[in-house]
Each structure stands twice: as structure tokens, then as C-alpha cells.
C-alpha atoms as a PDB file:
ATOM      1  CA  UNK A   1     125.152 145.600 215.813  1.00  0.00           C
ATOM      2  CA  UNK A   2     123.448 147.943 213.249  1.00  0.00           C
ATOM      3  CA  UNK A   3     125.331 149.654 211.161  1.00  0.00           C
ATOM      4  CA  UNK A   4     123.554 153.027 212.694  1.00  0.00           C
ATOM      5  CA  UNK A   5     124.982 151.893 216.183  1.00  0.00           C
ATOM      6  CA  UNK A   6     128.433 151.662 214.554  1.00  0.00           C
ATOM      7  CA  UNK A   7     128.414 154.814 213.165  1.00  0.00           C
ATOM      8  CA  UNK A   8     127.157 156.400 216.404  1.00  0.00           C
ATOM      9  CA  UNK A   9     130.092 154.416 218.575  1.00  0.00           C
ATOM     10  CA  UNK A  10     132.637 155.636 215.865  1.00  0.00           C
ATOM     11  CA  UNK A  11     131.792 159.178 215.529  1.00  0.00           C
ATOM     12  CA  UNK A  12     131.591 159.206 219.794  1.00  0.00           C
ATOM     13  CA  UNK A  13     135.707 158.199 218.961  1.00  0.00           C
ATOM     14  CA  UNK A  14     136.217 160.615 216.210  1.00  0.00           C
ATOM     15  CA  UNK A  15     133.721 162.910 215.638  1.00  0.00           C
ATOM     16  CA  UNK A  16     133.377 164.109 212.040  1.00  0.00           C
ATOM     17  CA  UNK A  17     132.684 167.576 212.969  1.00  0.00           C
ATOM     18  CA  UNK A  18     136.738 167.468 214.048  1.00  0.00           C
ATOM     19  CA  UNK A  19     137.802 167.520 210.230  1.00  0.00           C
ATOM     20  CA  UNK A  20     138.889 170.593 208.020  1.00  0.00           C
ATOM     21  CA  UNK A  21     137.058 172.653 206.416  1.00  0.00           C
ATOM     22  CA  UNK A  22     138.411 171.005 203.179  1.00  0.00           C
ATOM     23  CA  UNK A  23     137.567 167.931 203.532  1.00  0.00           C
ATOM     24  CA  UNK A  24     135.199 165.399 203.544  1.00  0.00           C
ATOM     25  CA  UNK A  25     133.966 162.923 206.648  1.00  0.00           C
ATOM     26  CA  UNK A  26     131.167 160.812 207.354  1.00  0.00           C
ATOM     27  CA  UNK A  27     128.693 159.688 204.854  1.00  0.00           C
ATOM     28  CA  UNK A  28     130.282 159.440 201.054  1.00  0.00           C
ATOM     29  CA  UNK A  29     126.775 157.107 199.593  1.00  0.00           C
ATOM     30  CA  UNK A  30     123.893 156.232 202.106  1.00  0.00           C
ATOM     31  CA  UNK A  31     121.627 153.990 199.846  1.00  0.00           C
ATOM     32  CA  UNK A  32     119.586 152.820 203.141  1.00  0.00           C
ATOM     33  CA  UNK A  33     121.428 150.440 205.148  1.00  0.00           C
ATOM     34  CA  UNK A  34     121.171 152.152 208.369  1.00  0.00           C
ATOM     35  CA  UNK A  35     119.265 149.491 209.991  1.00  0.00           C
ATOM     36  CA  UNK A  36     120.920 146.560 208.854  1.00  0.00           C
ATOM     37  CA  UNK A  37     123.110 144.409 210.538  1.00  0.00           C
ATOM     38  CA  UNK A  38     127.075 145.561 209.851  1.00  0.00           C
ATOM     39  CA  UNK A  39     128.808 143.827 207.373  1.00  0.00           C
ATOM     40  CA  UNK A  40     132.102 145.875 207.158  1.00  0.00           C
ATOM     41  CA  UNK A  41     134.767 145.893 204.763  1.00  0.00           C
ATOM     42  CA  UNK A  42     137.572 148.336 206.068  1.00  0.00           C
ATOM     43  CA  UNK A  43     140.159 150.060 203.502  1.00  0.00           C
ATOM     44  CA  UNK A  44     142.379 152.813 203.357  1.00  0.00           C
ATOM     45  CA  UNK A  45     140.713 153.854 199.740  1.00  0.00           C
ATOM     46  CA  UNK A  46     137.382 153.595 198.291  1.00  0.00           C
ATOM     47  CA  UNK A  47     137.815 152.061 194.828  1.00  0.00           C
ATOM     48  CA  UNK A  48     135.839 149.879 192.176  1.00  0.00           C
ATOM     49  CA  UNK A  49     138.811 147.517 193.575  1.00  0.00           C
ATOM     50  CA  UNK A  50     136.957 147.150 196.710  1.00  0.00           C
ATOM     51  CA  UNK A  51     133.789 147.781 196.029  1.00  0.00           C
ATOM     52  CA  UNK A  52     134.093 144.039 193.634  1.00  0.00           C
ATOM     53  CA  UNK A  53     135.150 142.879 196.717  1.00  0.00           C
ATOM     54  CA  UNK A  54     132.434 144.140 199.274  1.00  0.00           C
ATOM     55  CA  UNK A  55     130.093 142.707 196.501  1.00  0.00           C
ATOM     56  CA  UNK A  56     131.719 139.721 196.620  1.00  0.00           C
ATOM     57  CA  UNK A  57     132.009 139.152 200.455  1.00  0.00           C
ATOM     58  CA  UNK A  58     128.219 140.170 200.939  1.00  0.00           C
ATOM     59  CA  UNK A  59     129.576 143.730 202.857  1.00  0.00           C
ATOM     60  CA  UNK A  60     126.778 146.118 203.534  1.00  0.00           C
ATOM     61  CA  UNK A  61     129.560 149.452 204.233  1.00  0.00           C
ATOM     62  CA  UNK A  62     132.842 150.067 203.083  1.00  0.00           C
ATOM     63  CA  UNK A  63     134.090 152.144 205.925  1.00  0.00           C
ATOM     64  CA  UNK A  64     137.406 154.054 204.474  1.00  0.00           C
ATOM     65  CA  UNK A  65     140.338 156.347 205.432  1.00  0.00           C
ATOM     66  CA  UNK A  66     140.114 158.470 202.423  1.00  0.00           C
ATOM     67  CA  UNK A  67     136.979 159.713 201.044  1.00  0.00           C
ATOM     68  CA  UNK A  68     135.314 158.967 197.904  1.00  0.00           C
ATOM     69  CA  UNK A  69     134.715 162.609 197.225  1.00  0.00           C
ATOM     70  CA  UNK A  70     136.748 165.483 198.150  1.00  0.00           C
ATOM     71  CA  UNK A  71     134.956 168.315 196.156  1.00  0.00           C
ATOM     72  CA  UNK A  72     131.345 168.288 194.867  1.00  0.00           C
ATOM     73  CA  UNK A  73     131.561 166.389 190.691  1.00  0.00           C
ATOM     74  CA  UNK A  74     129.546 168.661 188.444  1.00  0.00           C
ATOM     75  CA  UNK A  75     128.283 165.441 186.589  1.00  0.00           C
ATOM     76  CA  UNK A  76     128.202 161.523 187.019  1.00  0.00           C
ATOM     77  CA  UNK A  77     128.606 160.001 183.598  1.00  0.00           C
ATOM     78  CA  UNK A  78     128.511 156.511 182.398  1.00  0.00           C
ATOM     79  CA  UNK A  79     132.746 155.507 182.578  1.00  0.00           C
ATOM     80  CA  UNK A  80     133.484 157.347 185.709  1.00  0.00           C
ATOM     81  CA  UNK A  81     134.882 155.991 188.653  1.00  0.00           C
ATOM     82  CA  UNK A  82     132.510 157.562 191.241  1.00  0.00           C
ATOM     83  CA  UNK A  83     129.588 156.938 189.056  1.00  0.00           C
ATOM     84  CA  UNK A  84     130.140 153.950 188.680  1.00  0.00           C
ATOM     85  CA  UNK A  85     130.770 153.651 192.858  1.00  0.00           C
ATOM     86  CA  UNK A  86     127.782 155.475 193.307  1.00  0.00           C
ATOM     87  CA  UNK A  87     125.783 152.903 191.050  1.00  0.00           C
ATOM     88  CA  UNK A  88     127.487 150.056 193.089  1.00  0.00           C
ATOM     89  CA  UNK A  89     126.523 151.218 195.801  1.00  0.00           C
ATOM     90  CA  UNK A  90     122.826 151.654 195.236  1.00  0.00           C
ATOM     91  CA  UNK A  91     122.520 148.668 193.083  1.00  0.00           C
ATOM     92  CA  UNK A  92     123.976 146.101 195.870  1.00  0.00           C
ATOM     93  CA  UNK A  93     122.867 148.230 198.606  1.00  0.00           C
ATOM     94  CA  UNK A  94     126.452 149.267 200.409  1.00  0.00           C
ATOM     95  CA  UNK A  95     127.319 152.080 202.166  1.00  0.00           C
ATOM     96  CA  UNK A  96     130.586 154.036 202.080  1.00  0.00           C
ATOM     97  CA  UNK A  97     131.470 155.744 204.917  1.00  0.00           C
ATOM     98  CA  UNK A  98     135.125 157.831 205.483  1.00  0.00           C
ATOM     99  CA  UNK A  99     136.853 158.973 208.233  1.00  0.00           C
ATOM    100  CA  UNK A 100     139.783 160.881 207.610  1.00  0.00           C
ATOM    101  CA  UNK A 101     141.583 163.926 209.319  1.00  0.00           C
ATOM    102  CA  UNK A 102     139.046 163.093 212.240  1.00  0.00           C
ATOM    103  CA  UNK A 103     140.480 159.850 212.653  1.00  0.00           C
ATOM    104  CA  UNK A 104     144.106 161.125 212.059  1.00  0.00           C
ATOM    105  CA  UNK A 105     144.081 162.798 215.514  1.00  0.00           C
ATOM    106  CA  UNK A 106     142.426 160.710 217.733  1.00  0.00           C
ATOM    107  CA  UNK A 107     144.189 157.817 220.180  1.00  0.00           C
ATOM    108  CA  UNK A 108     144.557 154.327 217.751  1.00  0.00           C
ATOM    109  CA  UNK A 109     144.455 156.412 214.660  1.00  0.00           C
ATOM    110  CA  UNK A 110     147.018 157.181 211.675  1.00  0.00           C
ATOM    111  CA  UNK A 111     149.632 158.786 213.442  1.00  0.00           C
ATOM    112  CA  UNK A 112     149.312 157.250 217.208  1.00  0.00           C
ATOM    113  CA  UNK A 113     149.413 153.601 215.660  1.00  0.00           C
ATOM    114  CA  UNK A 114     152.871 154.647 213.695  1.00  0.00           C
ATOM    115  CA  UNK A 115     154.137 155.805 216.897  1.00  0.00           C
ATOM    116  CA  UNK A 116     153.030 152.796 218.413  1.00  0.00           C
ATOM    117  CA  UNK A 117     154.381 150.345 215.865  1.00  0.00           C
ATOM    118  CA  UNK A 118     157.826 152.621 216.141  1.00  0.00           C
ATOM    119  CA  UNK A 119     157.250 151.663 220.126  1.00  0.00           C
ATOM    120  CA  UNK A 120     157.851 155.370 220.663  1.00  0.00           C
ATOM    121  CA  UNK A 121     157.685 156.638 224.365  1.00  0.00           C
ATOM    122  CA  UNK A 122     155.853 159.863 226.563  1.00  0.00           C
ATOM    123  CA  UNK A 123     154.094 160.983 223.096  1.00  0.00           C
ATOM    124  CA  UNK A 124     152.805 164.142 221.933  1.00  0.00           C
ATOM    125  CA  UNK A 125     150.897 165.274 218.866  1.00  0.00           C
ATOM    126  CA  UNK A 126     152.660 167.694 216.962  1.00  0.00           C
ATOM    127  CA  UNK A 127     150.572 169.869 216.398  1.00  0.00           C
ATOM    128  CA  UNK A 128     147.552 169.553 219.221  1.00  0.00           C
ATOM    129  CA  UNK A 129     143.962 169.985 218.368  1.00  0.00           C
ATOM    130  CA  UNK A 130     142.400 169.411 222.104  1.00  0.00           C
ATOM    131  CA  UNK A 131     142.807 167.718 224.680  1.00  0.00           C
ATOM    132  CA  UNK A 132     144.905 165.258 224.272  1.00  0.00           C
ATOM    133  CA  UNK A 133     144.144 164.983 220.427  1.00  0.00           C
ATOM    134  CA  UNK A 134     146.406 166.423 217.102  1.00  0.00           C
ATOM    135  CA  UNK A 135     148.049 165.648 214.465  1.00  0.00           C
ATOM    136  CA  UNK A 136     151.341 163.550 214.070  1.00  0.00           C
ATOM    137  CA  UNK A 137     153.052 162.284 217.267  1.00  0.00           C
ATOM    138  CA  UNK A 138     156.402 162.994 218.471  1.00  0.00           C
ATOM    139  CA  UNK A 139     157.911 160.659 221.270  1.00  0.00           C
ATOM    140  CA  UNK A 140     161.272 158.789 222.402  1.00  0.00           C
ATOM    141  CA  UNK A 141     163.152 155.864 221.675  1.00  0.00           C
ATOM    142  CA  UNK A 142     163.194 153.570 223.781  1.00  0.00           C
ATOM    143  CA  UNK A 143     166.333 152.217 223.461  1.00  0.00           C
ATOM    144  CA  UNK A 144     167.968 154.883 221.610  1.00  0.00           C
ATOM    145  CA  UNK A 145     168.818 153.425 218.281  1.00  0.00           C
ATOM    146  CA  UNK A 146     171.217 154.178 215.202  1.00  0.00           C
ATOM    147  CA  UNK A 147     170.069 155.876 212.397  1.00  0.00           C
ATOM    148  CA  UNK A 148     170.696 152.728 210.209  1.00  0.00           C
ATOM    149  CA  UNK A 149     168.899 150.626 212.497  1.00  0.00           C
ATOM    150  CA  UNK A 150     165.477 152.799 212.755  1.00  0.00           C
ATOM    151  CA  UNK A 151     165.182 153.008 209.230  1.00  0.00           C
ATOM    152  CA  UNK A 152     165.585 148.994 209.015  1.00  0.00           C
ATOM    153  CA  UNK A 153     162.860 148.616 211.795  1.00  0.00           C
ATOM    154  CA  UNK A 154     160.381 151.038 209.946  1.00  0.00           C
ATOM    155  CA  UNK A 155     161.307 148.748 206.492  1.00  0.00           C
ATOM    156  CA  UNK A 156     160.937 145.756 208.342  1.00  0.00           C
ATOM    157  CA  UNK A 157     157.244 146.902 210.300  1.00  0.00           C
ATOM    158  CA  UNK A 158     155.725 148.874 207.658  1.00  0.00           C
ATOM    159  CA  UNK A 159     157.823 146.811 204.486  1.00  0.00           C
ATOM    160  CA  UNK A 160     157.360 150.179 202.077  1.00  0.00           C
ATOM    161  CA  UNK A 161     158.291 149.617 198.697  1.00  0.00           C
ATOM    162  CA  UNK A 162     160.887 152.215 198.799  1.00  0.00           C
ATOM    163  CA  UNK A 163     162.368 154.054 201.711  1.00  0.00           C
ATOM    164  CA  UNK A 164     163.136 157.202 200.967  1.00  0.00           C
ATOM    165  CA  UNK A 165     165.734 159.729 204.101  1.00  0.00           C
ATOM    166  CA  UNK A 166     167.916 162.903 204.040  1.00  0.00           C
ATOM    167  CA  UNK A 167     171.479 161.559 201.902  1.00  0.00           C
ATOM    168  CA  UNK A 168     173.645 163.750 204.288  1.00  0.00           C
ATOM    169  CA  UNK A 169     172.247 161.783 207.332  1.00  0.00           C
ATOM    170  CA  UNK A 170     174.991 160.055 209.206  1.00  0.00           C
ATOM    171  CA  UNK A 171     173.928 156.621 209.999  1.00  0.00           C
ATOM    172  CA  UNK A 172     175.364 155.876 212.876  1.00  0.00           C
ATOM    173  CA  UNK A 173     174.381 159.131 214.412  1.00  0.00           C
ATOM    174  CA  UNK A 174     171.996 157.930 217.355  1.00  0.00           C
ATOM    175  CA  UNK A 175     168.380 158.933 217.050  1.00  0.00           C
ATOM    176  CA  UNK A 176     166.277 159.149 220.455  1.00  0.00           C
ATOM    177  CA  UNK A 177     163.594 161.565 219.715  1.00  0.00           C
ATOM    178  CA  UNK A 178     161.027 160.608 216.505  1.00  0.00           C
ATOM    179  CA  UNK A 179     158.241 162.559 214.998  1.00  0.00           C
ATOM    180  CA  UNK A 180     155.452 160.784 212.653  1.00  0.00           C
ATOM    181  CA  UNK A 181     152.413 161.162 210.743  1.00  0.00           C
ATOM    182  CA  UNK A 182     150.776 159.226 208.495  1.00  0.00           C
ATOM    183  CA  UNK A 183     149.812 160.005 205.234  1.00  0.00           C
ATOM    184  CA  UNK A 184     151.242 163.384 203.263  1.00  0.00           C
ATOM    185  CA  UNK A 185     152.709 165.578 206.095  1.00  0.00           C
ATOM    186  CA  UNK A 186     155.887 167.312 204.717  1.00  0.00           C
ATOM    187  CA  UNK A 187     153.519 170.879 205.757  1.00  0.00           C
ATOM    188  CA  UNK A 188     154.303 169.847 209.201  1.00  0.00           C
ATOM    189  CA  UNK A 189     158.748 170.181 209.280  1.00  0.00           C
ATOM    190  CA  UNK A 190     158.412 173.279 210.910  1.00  0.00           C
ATOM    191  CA  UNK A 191     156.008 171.969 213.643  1.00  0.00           C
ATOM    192  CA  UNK A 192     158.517 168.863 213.880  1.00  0.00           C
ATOM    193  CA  UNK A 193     161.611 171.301 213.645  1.00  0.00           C
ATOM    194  CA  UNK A 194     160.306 172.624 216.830  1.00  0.00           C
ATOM    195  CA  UNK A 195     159.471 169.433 218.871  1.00  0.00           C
ATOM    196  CA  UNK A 196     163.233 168.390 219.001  1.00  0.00           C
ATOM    197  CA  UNK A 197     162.560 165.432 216.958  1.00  0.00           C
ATOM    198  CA  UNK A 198     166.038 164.522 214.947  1.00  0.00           C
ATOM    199  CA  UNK A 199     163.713 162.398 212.758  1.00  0.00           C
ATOM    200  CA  UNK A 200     160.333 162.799 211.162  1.00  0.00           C
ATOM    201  CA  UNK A 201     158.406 159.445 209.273  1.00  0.00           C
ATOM    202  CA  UNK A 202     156.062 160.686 206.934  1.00  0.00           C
ATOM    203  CA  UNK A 203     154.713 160.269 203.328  1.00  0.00           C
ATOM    204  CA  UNK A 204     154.346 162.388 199.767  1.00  0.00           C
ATOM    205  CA  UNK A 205     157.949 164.571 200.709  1.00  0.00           C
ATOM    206  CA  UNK A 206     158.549 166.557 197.471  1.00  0.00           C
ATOM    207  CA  UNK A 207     162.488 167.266 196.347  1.00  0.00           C
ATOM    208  CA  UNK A 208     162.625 171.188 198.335  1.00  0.00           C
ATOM    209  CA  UNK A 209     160.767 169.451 201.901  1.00  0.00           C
ATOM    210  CA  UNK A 210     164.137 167.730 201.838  1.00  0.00           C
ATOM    211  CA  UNK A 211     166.390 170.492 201.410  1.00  0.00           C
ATOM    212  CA  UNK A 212     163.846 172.492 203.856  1.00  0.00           C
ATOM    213  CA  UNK A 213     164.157 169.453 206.209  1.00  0.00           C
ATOM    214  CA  UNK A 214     168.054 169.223 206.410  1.00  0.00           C
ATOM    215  CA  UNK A 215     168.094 173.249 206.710  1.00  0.00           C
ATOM    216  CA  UNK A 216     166.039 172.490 210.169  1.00  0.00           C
ATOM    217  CA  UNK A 217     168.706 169.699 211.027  1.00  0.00           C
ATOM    218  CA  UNK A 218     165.723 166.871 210.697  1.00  0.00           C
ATOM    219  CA  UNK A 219     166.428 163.663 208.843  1.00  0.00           C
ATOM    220  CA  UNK A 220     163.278 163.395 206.865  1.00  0.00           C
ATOM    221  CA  UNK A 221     162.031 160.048 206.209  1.00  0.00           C
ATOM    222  CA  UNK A 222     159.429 159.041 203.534  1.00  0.00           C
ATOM    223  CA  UNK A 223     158.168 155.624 203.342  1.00  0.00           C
ATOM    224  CA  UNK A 224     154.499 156.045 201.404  1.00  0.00           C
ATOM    225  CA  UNK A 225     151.689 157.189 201.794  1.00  0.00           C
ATOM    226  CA  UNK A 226     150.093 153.638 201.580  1.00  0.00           C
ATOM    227  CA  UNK A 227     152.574 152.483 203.992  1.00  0.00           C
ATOM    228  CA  UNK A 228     152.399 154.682 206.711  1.00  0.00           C
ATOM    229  CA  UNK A 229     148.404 155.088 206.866  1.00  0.00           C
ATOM    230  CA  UNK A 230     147.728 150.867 205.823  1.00  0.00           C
ATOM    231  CA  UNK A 231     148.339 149.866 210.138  1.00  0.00           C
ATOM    232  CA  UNK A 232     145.683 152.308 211.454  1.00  0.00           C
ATOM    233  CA  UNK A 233     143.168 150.569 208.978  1.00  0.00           C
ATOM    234  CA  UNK A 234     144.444 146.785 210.487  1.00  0.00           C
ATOM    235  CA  UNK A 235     143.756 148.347 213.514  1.00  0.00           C
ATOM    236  CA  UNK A 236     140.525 149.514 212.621  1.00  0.00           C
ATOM    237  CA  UNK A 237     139.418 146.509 211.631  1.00  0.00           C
ATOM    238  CA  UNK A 238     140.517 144.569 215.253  1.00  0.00           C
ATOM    239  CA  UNK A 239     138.231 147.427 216.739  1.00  0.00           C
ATOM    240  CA  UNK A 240     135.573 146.579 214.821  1.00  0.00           C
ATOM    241  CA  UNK A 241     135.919 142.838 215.473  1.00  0.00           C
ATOM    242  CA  UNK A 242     135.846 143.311 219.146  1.00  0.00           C
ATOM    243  CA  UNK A 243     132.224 144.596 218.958  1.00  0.00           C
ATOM    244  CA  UNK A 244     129.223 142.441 218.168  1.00  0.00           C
ATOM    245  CA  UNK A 245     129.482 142.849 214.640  1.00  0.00           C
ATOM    246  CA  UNK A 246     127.737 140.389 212.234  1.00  0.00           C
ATOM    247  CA  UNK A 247     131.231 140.312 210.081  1.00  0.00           C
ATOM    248  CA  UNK A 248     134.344 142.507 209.562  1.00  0.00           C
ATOM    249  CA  UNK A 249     136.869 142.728 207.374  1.00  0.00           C
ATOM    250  CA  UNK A 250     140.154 144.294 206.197  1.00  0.00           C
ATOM    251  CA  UNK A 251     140.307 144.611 202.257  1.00  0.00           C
ATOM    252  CA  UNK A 252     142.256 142.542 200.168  1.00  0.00           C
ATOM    253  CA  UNK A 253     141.849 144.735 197.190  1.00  0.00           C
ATOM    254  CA  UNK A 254     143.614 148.031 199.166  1.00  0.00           C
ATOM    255  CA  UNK A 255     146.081 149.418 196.165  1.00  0.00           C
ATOM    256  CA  UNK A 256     149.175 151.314 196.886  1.00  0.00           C
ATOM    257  CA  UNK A 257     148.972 153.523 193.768  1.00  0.00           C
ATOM    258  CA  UNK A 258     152.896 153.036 192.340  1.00  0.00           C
ATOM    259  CA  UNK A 259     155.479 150.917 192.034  1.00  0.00           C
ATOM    260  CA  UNK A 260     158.781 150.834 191.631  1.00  0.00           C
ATOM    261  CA  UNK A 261     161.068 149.199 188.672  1.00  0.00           C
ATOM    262  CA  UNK A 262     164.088 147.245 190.237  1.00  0.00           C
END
């Protein structure tokens, strides 16, 4: 398959036109690789990281979950990351391509891959979009479990480096309705708050989304940002591999940006 027949089946999925107005989908570098044969290296970030190791795997596109460019850079200057991307890219001839708050809402993206990992039931976005389509999902446990033991299932399928919930949350209170979404979503509580989820898995929760999550009785629960949005990219890639691509991979090189001293 052609990397311009990948990028039409994907964009048939989630079509770039779907995401904000602040953002950026779709095309980050095109240096002419349209009509080549796909050589994919999936990530959840675009960075000199994995662009070493798309050189070094002979990958013709980089195909991430966040872009390389959120607002328009005024210069690119020898010693900067995206100039030195952009020179990458045109020097070994491989395409970056990003789908992000597209891909968030659409069926096997960020958020319905947490739900499905969670093995949540009869789920709903949070917020919908269209048909069908939106951001986060909200669904039921199936069985009902306790506190204690959801939060060791989402350490033991997503294995964040730190696991971060409401302290006044009882443990053995039993949870049967969950909310998630991928990535930084502490804007959503209120939109959760009103779902009847008791729980909410997200990323990025700042010290007042805590206090503002408790004052909506909702047990907030923040396990990373790498973390929850690193499974939709696995799954990506298994997409990807079930179409007639020349080769497909899921970076090695992915960084979750912190860590944590013991």
C-alpha cells in the first residue's frame, strides 16, 4: 500500500477536518513520499527520539498522536528541535503525519481503547461530537468492582509510573459506573459529573481539578498522560499491520516525559 492510500483509508476513519480549531491534524512535513510504499513507524510523540529510529529502521512516515507543531514557529534555527525534525525529514525523505483530537473520538481511538482495556460495558462518549463519535467514554463495570481493586487493574493494564486518586475515596466503596479519556481531560469533570460516573481515568489533573472533582462526588483518577494515550497507538499499529503494508511499526523510542524518584 502507498502511503497516499493510507492516508486516504485513515482520514475515511478519522477525518482531520473533525479536530479543533486549535489544533493541528494531518500533514506536520510532506517531503514527497506520497507514492511510496508505507514504511510506518507509529508513536504517541514526534521527537528527534524517533525520528533516529525511523532513520534507522528505513521508515518512510512517522504517523503520531501528537503533532509536531501546534502553532506556526516564527523561525527554524540551527539547534532547534523542529528544525532539526524538519531537516530529518527532508534529508532521509520521511513523512510525519498526526492525528490527534480526530482520532480521540472515533471507535479504536484514545478514549474507546481505555474503555476497552477497563472492559467497560453499554459505552457512551462524554461529551458526543456525532453520531456515535465524542470525546471520553463513560460505561459500566462489568463485575462491579472495589475501589481498591479498579485502581490495581488500571496499574496493572496501563503500569503508570505513578497513580495518582481523590485521598478521601473510600476503597472499598464499590465502583460500577467509569468515565475515561485519554490524554489531559480534567476540563471534562463537569461533563463526567453529569454522566453518573463515580470514577473518571484521566491524565495532567492539576491540585484544584481534585478538590473540584470531590466537590462533584467523583473519585478522580490520574495515571499519565503517556499512560493513558500509549494503548490507542499499540492499537494503531495492529490496524496498520492488518493492511497490506510493506512494514509497520510501534516505536521503541516513545518517551514518557517524567519520572519519578523512589
Amino acid at each position: 500500500m502507498k502511503i497516499a492510500d493510507l492516508i486516504t483509508w485513515f482520514e475515511a476513519w478519522a477525518n482531520p477536518a473533525w479536530c479543533e480549531s486549535w489544533d493541528n491534524c494531518g500533514w506536520q512535513i510532506e517531503p514527497g513520499v506520497l507514492q511510496e510504499k508505507a514504511r510506518v513507524l507509529v508513536c504517541l510523540t514526534p521527537t528527534l527520539a524517533v525520528m533516529q529510529e525511523a532513520i534507522a529502521l528505513n521508515a518512510n512516515l512517522i504517523f503520531a498522536h501528537h503533532p509536531l507543531i501546534f502553532t506556526p514557529p516564527k523561525s527554524l534555527r540551527t539547534g532547534e528541535a523542529i528544525a532539526e525534525m524538519v531537516r530529518l525529514s527532508f534529508t532521509h525523505n520521511i513523512g510525519i503525519y498526526t492525528a490527534h483530537t480526530n482520532f480521540d473520538q472515533v471507535q479504536d481511538g484514545t478514549a474507546d481503547v481505555l474503555a476497552q482495556i477497563l472492559k467497560l460495558k453499554e459505552v457512551t462518549p462524554i461529551q458526543p461530537t456525532q453520531a456515535g463519535l465524542g470525546y471520553g467514554r463513560v460505561g459500566l463495570l462489568e463485575p462491579f468492582l472495589t475501589l481498591q481493586e479498579l485502581l490495581a487493574a488500571i496499574q496493572t493494564r496501563l503500569a503508570p509510573p505513578n497513580l495518582i486518586f481523590s485521598p478521601s475515596a473510600d476503597l472499598q466503596q464499590t465502583i460500577s459506573r467509569v468515565a475515561v479519556l485519554g490524554g489531559s481531560g480534567a476540563s471534562y469533570i463537569s461533563a463526567v459529573a453529569k454522566t453518573g460516573a463515580q470514577a473518571y481515568l484521566t491524565s495532567d489533573c492539576k491540585f484544584h481539578q481534585f478538590q473540584e472533582s470531590r466537590d462533584h462526588n467523583l473519585i478522580l483518577i490520574d495515571a499519565g498522560h503517556y499512560a493513558t494515550e500509549r494503548p490507542a497507538c499499540d492499537r494503531l499499529a495492529q490496524k496498520f499491520q492488518s493492511l497490506n503494508l510493506d512494514w509497520v511499526q510501534l516505536s521503541q523510542k516513545d518517551e514518557d516525559f517524567r519520572q519519578f524518584f523512589a
